[in-house]
C-alpha atoms as a PDB file:
ATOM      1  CA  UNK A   1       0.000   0.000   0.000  1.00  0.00           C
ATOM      2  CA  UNK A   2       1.644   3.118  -0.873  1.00  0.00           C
ATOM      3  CA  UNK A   3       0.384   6.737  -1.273  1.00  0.00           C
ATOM      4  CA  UNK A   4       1.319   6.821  -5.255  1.00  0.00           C
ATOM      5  CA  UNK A   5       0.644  10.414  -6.818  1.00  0.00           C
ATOM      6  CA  UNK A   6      -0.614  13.727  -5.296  1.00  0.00           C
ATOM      7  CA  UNK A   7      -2.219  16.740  -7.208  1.00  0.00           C
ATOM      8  CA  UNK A   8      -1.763  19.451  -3.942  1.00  0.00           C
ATOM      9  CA  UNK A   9      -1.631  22.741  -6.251  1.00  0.00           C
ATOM     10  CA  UNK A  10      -5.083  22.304  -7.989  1.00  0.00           C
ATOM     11  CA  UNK A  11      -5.356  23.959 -11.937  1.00  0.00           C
ATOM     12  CA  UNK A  12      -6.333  27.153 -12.065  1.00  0.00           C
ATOM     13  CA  UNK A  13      -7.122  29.389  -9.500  1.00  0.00           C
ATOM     14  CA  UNK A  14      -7.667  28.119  -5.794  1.00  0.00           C
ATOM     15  CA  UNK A  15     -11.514  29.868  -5.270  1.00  0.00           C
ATOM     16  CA  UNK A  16     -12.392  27.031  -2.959  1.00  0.00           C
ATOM     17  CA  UNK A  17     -15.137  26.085  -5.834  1.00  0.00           C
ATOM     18  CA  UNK A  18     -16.065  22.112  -6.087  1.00  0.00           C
ATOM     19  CA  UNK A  19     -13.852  21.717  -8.718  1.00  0.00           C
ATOM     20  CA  UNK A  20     -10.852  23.740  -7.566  1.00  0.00           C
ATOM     21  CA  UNK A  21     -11.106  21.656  -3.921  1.00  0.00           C
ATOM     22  CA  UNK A  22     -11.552  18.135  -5.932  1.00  0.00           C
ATOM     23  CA  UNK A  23      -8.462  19.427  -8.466  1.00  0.00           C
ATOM     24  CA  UNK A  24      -6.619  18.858  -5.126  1.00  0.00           C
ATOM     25  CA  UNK A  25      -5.865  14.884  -4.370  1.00  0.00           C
ATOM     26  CA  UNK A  26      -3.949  12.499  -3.175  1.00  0.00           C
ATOM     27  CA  UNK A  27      -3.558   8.710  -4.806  1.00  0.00           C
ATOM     28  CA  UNK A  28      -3.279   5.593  -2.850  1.00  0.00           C
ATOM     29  CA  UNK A  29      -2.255   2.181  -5.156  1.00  0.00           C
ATOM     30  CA  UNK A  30      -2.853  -1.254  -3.305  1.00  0.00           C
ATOM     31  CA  UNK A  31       0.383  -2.948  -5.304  1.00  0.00           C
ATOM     32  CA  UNK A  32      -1.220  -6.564  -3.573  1.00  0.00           C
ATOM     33  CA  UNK A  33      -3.057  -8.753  -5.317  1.00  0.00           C
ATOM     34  CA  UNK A  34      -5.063  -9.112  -2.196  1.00  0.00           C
ATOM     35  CA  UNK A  35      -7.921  -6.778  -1.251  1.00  0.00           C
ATOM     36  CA  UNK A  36      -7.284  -4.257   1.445  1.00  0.00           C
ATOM     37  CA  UNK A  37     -10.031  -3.056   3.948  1.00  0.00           C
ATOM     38  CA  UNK A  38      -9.169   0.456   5.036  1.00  0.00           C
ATOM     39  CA  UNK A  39     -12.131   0.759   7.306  1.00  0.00           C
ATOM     40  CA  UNK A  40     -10.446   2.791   9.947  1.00  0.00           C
ATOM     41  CA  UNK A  41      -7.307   4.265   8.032  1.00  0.00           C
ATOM     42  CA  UNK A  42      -6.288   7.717   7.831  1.00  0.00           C
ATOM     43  CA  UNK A  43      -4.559  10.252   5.571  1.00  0.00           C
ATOM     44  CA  UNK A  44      -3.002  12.862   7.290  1.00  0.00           C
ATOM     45  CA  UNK A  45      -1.511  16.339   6.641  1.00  0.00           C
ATOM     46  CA  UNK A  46       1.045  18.627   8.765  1.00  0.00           C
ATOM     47  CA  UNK A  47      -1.265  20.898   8.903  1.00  0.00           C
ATOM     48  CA  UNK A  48      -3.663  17.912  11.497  1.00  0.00           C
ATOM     49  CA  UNK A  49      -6.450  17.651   9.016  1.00  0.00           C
ATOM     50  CA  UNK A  50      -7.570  13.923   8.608  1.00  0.00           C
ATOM     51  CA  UNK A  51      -9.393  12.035   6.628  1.00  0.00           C
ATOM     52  CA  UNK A  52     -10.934   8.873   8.094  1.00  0.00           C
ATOM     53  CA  UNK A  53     -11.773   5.850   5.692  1.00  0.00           C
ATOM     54  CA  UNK A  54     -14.947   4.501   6.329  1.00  0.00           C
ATOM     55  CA  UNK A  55     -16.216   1.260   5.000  1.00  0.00           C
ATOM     56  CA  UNK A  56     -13.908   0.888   2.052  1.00  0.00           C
ATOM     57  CA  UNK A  57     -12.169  -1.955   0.827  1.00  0.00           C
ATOM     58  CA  UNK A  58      -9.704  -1.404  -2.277  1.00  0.00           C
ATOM     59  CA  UNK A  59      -9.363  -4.143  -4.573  1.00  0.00           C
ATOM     60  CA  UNK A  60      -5.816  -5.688  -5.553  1.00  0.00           C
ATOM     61  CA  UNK A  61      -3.795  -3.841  -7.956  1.00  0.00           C
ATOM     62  CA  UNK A  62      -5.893  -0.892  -7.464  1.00  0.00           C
ATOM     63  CA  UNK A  63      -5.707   2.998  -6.716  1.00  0.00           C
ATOM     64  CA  UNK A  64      -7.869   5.530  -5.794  1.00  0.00           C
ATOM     65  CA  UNK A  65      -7.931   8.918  -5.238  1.00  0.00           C
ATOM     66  CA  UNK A  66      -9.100  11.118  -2.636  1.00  0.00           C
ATOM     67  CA  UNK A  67     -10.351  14.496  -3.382  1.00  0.00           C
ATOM     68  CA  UNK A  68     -10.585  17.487  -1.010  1.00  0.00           C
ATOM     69  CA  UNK A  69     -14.125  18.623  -2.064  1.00  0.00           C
ATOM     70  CA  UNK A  70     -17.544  17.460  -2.153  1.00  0.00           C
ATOM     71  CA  UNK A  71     -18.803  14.624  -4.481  1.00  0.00           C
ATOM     72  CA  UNK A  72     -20.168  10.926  -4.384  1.00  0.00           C
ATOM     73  CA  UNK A  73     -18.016   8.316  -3.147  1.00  0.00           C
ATOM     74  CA  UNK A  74     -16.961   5.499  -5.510  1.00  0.00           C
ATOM     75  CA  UNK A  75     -14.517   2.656  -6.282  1.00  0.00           C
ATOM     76  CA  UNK A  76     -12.135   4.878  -7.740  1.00  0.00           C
ATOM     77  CA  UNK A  77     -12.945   8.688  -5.942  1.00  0.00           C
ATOM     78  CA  UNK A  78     -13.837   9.261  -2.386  1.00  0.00           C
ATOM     79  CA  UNK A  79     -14.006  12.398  -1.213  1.00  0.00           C
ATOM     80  CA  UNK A  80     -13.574  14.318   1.769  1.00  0.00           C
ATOM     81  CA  UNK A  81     -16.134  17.018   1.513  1.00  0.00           C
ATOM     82  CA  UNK A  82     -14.300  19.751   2.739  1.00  0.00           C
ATOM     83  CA  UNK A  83     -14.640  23.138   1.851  1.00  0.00           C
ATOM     84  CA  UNK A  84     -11.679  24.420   1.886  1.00  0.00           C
ATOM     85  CA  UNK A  85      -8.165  23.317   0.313  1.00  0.00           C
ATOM     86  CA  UNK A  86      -6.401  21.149   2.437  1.00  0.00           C
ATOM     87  CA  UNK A  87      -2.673  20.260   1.184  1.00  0.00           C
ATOM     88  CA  UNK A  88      -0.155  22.848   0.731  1.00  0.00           C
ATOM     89  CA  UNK A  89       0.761  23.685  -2.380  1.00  0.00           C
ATOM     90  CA  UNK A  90       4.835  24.573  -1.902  1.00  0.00           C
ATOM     91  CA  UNK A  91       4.843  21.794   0.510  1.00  0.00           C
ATOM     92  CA  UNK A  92       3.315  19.248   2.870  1.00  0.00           C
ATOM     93  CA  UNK A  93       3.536  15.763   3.624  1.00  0.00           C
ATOM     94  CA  UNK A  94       0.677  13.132   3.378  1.00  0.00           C
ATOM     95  CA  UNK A  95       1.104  10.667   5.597  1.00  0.00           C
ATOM     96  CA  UNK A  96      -1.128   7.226   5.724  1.00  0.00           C
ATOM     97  CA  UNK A  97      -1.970   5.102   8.447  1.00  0.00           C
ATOM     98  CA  UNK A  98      -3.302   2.119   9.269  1.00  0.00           C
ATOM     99  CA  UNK A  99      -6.074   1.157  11.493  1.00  0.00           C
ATOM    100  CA  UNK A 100      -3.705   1.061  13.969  1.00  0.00           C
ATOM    101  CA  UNK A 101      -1.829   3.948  13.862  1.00  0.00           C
ATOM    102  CA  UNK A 102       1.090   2.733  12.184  1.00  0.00           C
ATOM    103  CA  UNK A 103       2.247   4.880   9.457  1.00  0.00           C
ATOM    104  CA  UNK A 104       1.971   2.737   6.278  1.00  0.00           C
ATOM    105  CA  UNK A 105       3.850   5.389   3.866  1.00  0.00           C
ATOM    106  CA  UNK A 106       4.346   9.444   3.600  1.00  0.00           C
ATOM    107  CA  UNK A 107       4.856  11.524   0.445  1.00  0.00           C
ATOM    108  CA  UNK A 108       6.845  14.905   1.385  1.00  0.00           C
ATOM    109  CA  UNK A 109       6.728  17.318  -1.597  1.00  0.00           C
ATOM    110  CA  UNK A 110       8.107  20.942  -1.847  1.00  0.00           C
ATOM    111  CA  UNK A 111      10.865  22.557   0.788  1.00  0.00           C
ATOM    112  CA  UNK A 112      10.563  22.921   4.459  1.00  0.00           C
ATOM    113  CA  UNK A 113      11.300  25.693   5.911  1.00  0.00           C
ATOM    114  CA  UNK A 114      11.906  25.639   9.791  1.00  0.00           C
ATOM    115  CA  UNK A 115      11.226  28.847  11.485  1.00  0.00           C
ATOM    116  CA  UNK A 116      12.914  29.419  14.987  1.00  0.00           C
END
């Protein structure tokens, strides 16, 4: 299970529309030829926002994407119905866990600047 592809600076401009929020995703590929259940998962940002999985099992060899914005969950898209965006666009980290807490993998994109 690996977070495979992210999309944080959404085309166009960021108005916080539908489609600007759900330009904005992140991509999770089950590389198993077993099924996954990632009823109780999360992907996390820095920033502490979380997205729970919630009765979702993804099928072997599959991936599917998360969007930040509102829509109609399917096999392929979920989404987190948010409305506002939630990854950064310079940089951030998505980081996903299992049911347990355990981090699973993180993608880190962009520079981090510490301030002191």
């Amino acid at each position: 299970m690996e977070i495979s592809s992210v999309q944080a600076d959404s085309p166009g401009r960021d108005n916080r529309s539908n489609r600007s929020l759900n330009g904005e995703w992140v991509e999770i590929t089950n590389n198993s030829r077993r099924a996954v259940d990632l009823d109780g998962w999360t992907l996390k940002g820095e920033d502490g926002h979380r997205y729970k999985f919630k009765d979702f099992r993804l099928s072997g060899r599959s991936t599917v994407r998360i969007h930040t914005g509102e829509g109609r969950d399917t096999r392929t898209d979920l989404f987190q119905d948010r409305r506002d965006h939630v990854w950064g666009n310079r940089s951030d980290t998505a980081t996903l866990r299992d049911d347990h807490g355990r981090t699973v993998d993180t993608e880190t994109w962009g520079r981090h600047h510490h301030r002191r």
